[in-house]
Protein backbone atom coordinates (compact mmCIF):
# COMPACT_ATOMS: atom_id res chain seq x y z
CA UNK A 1 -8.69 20.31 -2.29
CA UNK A 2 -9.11 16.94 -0.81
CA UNK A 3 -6.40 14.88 -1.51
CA UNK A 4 -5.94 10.45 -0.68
CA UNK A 5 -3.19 9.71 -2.06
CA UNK A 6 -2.77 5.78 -0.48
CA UNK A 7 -6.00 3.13 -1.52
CA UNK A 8 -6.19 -0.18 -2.61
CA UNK A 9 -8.78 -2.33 -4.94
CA UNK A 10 -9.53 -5.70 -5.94
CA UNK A 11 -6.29 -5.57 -7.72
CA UNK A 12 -4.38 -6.51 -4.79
CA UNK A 13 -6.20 -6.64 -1.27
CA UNK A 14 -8.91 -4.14 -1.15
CA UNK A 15 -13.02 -5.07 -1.97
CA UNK A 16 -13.63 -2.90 -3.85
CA UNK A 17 -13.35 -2.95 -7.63
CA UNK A 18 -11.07 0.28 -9.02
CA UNK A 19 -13.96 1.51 -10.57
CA UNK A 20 -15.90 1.39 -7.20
CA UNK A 21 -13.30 2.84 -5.70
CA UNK A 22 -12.93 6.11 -7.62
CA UNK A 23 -16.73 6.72 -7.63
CA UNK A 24 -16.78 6.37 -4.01
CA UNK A 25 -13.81 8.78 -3.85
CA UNK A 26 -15.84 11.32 -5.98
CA UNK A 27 -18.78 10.13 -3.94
CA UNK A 28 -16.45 11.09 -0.50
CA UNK A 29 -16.18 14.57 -1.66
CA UNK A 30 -12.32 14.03 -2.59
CA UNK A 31 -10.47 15.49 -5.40
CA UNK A 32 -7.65 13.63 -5.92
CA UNK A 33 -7.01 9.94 -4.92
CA UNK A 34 -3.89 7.69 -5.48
CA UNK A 35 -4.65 3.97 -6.37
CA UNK A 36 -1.65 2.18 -5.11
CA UNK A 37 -2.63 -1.32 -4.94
CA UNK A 38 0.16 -3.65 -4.01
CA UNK A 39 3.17 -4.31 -6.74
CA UNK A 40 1.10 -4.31 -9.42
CA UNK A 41 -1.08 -1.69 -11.68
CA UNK A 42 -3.53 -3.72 -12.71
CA UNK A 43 -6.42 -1.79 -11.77
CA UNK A 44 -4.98 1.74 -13.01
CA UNK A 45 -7.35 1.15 -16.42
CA UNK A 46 -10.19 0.34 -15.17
CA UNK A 47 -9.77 3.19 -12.75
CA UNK A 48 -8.90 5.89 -15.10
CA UNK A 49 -11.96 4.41 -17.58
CA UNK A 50 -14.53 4.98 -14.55
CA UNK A 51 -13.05 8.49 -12.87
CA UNK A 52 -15.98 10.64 -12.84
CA UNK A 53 -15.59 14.16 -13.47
CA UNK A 54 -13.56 16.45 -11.06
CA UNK A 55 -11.95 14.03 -9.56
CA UNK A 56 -8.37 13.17 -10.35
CA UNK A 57 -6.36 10.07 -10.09
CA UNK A 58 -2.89 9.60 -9.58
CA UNK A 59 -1.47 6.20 -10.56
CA UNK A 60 1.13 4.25 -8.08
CA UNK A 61 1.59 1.40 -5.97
CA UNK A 62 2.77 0.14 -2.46
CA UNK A 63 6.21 -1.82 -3.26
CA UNK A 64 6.75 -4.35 -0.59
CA UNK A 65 10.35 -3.75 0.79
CA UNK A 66 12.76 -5.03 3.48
CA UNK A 67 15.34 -3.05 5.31
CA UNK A 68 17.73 -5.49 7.66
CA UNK A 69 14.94 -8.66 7.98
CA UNK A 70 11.82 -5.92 8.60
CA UNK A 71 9.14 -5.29 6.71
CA UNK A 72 8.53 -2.27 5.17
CA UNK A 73 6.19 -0.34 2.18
CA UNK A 74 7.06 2.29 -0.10
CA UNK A 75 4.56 4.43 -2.23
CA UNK A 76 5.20 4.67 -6.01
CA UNK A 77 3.87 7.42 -7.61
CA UNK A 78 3.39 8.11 -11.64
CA UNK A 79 6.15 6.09 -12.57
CA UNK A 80 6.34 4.69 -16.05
CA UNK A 81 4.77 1.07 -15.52
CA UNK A 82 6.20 -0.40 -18.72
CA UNK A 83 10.17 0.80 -17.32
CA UNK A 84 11.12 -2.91 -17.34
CA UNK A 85 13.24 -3.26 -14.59
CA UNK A 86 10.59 -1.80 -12.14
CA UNK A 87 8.23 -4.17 -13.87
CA UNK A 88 10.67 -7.34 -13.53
CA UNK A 89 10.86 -6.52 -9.74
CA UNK A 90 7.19 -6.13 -9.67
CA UNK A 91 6.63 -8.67 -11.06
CA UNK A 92 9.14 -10.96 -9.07
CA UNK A 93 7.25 -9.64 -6.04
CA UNK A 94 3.73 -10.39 -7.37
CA UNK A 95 4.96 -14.43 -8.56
CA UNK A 96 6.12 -15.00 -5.08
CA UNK A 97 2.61 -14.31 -3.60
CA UNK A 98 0.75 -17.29 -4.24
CA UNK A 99 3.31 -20.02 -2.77
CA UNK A 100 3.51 -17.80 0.13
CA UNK A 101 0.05 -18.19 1.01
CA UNK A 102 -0.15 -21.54 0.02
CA UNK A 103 2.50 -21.88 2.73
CA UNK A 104 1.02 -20.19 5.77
CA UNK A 105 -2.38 -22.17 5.15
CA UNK A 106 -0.54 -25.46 5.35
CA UNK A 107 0.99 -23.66 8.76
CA UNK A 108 -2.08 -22.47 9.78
CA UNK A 109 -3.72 -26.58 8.68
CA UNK A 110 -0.21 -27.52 11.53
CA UNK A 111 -2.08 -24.81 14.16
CA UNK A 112 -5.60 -26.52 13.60
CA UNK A 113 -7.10 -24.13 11.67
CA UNK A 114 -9.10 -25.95 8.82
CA UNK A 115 -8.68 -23.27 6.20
CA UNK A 116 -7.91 -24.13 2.50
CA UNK A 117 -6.14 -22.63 -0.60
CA UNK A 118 -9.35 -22.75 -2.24
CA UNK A 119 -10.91 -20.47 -0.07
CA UNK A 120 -8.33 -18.29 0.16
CA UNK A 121 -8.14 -17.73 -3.48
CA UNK A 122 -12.34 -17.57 -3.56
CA UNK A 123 -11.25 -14.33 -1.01
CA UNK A 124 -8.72 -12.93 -3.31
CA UNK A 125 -9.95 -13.42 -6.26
CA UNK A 126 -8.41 -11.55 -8.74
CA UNK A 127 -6.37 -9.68 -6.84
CA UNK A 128 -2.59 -10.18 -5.98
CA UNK A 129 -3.06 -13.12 -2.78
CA UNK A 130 -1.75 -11.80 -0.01
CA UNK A 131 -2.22 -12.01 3.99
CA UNK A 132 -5.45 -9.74 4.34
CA UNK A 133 -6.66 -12.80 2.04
CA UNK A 134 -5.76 -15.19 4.65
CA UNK A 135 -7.04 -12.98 7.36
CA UNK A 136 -10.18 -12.49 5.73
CA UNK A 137 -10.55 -16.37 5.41
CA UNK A 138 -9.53 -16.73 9.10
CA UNK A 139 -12.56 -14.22 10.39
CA UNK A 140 -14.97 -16.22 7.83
CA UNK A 141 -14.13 -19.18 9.94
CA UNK A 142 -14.72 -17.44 13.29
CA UNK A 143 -10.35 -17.96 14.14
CA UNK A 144 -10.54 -14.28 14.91
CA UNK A 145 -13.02 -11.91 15.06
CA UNK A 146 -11.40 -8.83 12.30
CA UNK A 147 -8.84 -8.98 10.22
CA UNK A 148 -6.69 -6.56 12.36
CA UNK A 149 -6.75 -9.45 14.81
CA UNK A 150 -5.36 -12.16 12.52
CA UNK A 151 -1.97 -9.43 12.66
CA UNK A 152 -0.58 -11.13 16.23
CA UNK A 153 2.55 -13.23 17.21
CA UNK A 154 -0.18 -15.51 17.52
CA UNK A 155 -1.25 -15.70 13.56
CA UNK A 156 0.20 -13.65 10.55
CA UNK A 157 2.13 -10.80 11.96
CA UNK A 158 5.73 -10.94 10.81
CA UNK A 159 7.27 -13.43 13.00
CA UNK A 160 3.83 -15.03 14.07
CA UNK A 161 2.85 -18.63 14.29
CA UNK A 162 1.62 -18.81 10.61
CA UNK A 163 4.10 -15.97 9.10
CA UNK A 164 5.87 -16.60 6.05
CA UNK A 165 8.50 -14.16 4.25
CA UNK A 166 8.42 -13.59 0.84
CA UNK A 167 10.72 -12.11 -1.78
CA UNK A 168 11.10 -8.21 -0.89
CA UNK A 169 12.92 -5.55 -2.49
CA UNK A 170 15.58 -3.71 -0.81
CA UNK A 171 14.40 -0.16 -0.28
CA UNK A 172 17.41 1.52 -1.62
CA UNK A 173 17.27 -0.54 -4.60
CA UNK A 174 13.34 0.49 -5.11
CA UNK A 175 14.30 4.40 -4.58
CA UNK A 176 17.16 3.86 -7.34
CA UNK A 177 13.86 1.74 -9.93
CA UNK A 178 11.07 4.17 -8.74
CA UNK A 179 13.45 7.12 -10.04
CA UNK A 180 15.12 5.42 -12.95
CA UNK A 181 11.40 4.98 -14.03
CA UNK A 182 10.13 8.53 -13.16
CA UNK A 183 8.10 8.25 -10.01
CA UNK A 184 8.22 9.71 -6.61
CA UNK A 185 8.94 7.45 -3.62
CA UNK A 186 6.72 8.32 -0.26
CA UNK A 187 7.90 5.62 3.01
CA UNK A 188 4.83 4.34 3.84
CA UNK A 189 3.08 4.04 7.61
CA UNK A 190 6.68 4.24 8.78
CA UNK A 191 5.96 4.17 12.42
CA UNK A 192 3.11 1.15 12.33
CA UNK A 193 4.36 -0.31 15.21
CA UNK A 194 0.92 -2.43 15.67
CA UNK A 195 1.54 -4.01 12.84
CA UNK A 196 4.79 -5.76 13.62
CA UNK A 197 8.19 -4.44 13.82
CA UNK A 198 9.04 -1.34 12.30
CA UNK A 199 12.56 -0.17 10.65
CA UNK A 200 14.60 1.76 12.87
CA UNK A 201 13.59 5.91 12.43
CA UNK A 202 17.38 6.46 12.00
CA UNK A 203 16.79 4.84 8.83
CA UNK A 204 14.61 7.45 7.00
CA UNK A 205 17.97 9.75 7.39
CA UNK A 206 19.88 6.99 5.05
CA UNK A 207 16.74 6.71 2.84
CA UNK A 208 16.27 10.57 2.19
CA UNK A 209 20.21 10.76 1.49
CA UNK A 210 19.23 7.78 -1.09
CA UNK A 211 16.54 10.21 -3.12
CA UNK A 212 13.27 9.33 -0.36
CA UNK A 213 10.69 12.05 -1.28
CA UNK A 214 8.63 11.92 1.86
CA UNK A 215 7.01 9.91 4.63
CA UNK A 216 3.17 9.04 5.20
CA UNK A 217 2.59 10.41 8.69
CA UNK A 218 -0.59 11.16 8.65
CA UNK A 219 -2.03 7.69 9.04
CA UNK A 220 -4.36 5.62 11.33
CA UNK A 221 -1.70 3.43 12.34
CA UNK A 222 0.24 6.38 13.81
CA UNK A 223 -1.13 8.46 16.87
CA UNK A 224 -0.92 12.19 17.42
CA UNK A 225 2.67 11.70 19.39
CA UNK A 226 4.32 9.71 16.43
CA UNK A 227 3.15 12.13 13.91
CA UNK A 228 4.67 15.20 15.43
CA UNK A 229 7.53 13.05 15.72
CA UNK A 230 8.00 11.80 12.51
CA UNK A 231 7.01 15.78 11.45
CA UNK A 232 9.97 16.76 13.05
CA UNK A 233 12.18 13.92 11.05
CA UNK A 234 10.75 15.06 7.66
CA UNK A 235 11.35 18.59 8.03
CA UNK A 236 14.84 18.26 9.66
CA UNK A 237 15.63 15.90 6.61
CA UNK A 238 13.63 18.26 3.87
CA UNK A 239 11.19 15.39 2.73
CA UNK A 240 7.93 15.89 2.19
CA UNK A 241 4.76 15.16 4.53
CA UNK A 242 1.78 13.06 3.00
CA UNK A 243 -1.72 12.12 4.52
CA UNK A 244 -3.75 9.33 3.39
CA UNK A 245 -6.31 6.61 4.50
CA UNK A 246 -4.92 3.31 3.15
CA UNK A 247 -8.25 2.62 2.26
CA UNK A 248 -8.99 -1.29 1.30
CA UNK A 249 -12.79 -1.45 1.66
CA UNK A 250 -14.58 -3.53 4.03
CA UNK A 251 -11.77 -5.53 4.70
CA UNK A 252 -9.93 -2.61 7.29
CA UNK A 253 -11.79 0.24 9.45
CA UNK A 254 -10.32 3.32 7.62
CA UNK A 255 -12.77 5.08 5.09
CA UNK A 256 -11.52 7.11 2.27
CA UNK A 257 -10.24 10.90 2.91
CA UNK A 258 -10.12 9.75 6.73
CA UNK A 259 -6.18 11.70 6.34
CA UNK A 260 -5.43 14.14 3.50
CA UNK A 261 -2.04 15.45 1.90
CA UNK A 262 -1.61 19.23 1.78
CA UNK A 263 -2.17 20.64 -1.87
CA UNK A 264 1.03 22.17 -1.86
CA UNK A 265 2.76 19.07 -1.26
CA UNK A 266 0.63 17.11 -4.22
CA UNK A 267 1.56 19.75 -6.51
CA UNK A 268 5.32 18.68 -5.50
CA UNK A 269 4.81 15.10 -5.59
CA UNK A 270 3.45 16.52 -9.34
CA UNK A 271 6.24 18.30 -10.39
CA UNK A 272 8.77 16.05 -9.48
CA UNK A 273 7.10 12.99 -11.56
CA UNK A 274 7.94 12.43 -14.98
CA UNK A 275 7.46 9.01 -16.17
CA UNK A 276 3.57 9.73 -15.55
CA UNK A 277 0.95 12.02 -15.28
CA UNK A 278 -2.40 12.88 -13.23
CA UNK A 279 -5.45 11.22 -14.64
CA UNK A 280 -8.54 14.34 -14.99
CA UNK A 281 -11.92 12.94 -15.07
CA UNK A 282 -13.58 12.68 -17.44
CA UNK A 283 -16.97 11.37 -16.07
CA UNK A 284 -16.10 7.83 -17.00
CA UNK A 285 -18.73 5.13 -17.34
């Protein structure tokens, strides 16, 4: 089995639609794929409605955290979206989005940079606004030449020139939602270092004594050093190991089922969950 358990559609920051998404996971050769867009399910219908047969989708999302000022992301999976306070922090999350980007354009208008809100929400669309949006705009208006290299001190890394916070949930408070609402919490890209700052590794310890399931090591962001490292932390601290490709489209260099997750680990992350379940296609439309 070939098994992604860490994408992302037009319902937050990726390009492509969920329905794309799943048929090019089926198209990929994959058998299971996670669509964990960022704090929101939005796109889990129209997902489930397209999943061609034999592949199987596992509902989540990527809850944006923060541990002692840093950024951080933790993977949701088949939690009950309706639990309503998961949804009231999601949703909390989601309504801070759009005056934080309306804030880093009028920083990045301070810098020179002539972008607008209304091209920024051309970008995102329907999706929850967010800085790949900004990124993206930044590239269409030749400021950088990818989106990875809008993510400096000198643009929208955390910290940056044109960085803006927004509301994040403590991570210990999203382990105690995700399991008061049946899911299964995976610490996502832990190690990302080239993405900003990173929260401390000591830290995983305190989040697996908290009810952390398991770290994404396998991950583009990490290289072949980090993830024997952080292989050692989860099995010294009994949490799982997952593989995925954070795949958002044409907006990032990954492509889907670039890492995997062990079977044996799925079926965990399976049997552990109980306020959802696995999607089976059904050779949707």
């Amino acid at each position: 089995m070939r098994i992604d358990l860490h994408t992302h559609s037009t319902a937050s920051d990726g390009t492509d639609t969920p329905a794309q998404l799943v048929r090019k996971a089926a198209a990929t050769g994959l058998d299971v794929v996670a669509l964990t867009d960022h704090d929101t399910t939005r796109g889990h219908a129209e997902a489930a409605a397209a999943l061609p047969e034999g592949l199987t989708l596992v509902t989540g999302a990527e809850l944006s955290c923060r541990l002692d000022g840093v950024s951080m992301h933790m993977l949701a999976y088949l939690f009950d979206p309706e639990e309503p306070a998961l949804l009231a922090e999601r949703e909390l999350v989601r309504d801070d989005r759009v005056p934080r980007a309306r804030a880093m354009v009028a920083k990045l208008n301070e810098l020179g940079v002539p972008v607008t809100w209304e091209q920024v929400a051309r970008i995102a669309g329907d999706g929850s606004v967010g800085r790949p949006h900004v990124a993206t705009a930044l590239v269409e208006l030749g400021v950088v030449p990818t989106v990875n290299d809008a993510f400096t001190q000198d643009w929208l890394a955390d910290g940056g020139r044109a960085h803006v916070e927004k509301h994040e949930t403590d991570p210990f408070e999203a382990l105690r939602l995700i399991k008061a609402a049946g899911g299964v919490a995976v610490f996502a890209h832990p190690a990302a270092a080239k993405r900003g700052r990173t929260v401390p590794e000591t830290a995983i310890a305190d989040l697996a004594a908290a009810g952390l399931d398991g770290i994404e090591v396998d991950h583009m962001d990490h290289d072949a050093q980090t993830r024997a490292r952080l292989r050692g932390t989860a099995e010294e601290l009994g949490l799982l190991v997952t593989g995925s490709s954070d795949y958002h489209g044409s907006r990032k260099t990954c492509v889907l089922g670039e890492y995997t997750t062990d079977p044996e680990v799925y079926g965990e992350i399976t049997r552990r969950a109980f306020g959802a379940f696995p999607v089976p296609g059904a050779g949707g439309a």
